[in-house]
Protein backbone atom coordinates (compact mmCIF):
# COMPACT_ATOMS: atom_id res chain seq x y z
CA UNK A 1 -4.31 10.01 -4.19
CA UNK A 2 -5.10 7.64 -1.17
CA UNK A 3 -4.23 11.50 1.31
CA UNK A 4 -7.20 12.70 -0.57
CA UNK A 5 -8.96 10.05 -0.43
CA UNK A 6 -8.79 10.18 3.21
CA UNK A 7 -10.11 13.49 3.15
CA UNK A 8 -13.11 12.22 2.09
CA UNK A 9 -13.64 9.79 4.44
CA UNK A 10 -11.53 6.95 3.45
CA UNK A 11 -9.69 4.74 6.01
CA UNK A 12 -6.06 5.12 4.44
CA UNK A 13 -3.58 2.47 5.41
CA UNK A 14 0.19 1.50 4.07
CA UNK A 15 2.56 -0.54 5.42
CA UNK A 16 5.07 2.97 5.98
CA UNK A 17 2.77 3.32 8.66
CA UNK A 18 3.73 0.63 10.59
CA UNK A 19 6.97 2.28 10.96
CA UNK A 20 5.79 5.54 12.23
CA UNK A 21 6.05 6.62 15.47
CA UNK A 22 5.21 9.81 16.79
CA UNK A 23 5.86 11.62 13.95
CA UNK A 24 9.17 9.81 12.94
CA UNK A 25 9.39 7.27 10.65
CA UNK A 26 12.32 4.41 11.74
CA UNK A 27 12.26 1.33 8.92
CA UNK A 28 13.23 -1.80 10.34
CA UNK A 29 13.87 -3.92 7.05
CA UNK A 30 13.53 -6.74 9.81
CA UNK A 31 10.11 -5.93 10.40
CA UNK A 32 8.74 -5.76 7.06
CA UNK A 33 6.12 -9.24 7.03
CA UNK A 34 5.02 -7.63 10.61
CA UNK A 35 4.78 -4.14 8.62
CA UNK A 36 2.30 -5.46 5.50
CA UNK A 37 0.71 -8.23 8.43
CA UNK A 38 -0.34 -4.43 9.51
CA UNK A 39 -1.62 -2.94 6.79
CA UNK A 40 -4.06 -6.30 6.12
CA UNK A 41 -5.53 -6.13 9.50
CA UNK A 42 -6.47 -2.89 9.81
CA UNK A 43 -7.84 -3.23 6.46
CA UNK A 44 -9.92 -6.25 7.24
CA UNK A 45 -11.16 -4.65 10.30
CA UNK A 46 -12.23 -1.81 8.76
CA UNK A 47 -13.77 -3.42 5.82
CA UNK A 48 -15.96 -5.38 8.68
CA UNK A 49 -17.10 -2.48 9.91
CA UNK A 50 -18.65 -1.18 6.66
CA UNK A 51 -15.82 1.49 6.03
CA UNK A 52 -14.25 2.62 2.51
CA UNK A 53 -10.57 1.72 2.51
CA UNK A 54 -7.80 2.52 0.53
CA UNK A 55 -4.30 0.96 0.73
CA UNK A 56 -1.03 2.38 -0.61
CA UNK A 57 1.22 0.30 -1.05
CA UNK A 58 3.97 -0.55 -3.55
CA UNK A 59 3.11 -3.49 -5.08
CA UNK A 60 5.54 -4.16 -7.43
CA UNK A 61 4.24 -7.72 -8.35
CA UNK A 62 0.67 -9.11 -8.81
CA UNK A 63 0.92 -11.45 -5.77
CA UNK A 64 1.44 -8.64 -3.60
CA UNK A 65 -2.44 -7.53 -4.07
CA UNK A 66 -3.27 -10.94 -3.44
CA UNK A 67 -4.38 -10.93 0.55
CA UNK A 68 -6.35 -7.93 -0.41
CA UNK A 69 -8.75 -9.12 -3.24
CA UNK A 70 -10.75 -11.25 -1.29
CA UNK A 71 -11.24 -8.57 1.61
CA UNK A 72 -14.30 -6.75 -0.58
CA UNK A 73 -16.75 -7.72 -3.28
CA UNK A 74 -16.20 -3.79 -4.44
CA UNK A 75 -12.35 -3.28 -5.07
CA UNK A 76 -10.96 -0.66 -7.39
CA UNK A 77 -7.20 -0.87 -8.26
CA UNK A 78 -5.56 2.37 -9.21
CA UNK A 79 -1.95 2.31 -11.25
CA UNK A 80 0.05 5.35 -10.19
CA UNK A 81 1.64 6.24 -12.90
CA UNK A 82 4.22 9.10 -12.94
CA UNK A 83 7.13 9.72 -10.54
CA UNK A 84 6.96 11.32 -7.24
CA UNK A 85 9.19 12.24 -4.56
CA UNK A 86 11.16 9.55 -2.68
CA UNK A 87 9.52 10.77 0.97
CA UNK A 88 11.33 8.01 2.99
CA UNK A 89 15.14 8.07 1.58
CA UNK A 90 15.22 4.57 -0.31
CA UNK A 91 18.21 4.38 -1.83
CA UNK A 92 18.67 4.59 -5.84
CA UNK A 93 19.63 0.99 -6.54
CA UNK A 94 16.75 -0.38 -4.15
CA UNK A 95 14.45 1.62 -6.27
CA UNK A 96 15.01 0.56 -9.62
CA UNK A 97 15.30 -3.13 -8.49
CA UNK A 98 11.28 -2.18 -7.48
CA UNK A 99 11.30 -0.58 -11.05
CA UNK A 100 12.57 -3.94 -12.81
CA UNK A 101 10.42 -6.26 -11.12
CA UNK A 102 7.05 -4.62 -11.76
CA UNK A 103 4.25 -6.01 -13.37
CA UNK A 104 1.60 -4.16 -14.96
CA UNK A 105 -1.80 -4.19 -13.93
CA UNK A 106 -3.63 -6.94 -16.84
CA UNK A 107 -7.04 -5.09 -18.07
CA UNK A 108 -9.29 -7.38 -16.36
CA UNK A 109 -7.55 -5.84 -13.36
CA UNK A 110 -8.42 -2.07 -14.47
């Protein structure tokens, strides 16, 4: 969603992209606070310049969205639903401890 969404002239950020590097993507679980520190910048910069964003991120927990909320007055919160491809090799176990601490989005959220 947030690929297409760039195609459209969205600013499309997620903390994966911190760990990109010409092409190759190298995790660093090390770097991880420096990774989502990122993703918020670049989103509050280009929310200051007037631009759409949209962030994709797994947030797992409600918390997690919390540095973003107060970016924009205008904020739309899409719930992927549905499984997709595991693009960056996280192992199994590391997935389904994501899977047992989510939270759902409450409907004042939707």
């Amino acid at each position: 969603m947030a690929r297409v969404l760039a195609m459209i002239g969205f600013k499309h950020f997620e903390a994966d992209m911190f760990f990109e590097r010409e092409g190759d993507y190298k995790y660093d679980a090390s770097r991880i606070r420096d990774a989502h520190g990122w993703c918020q910048r670049m989103t509050r910069e280009a929310l200051a310049k007037g631009e759409r964003v949209v962030v994709s991120n797994t947030f797992t927990q409600l918390r997690e969205l919390d540095p973003y909320l107060p970016m924009a007055g205008n904020v739309r919160i899409v719930e992927a639903q549905g499984k997709w491809q595991n693009r960056h090799g996280v192992p199994d176990e590391a997935l389904e401890r994501m899977a047992q601490r989510w939270e759902p989005l409450p409907a004042r959220m939707q």
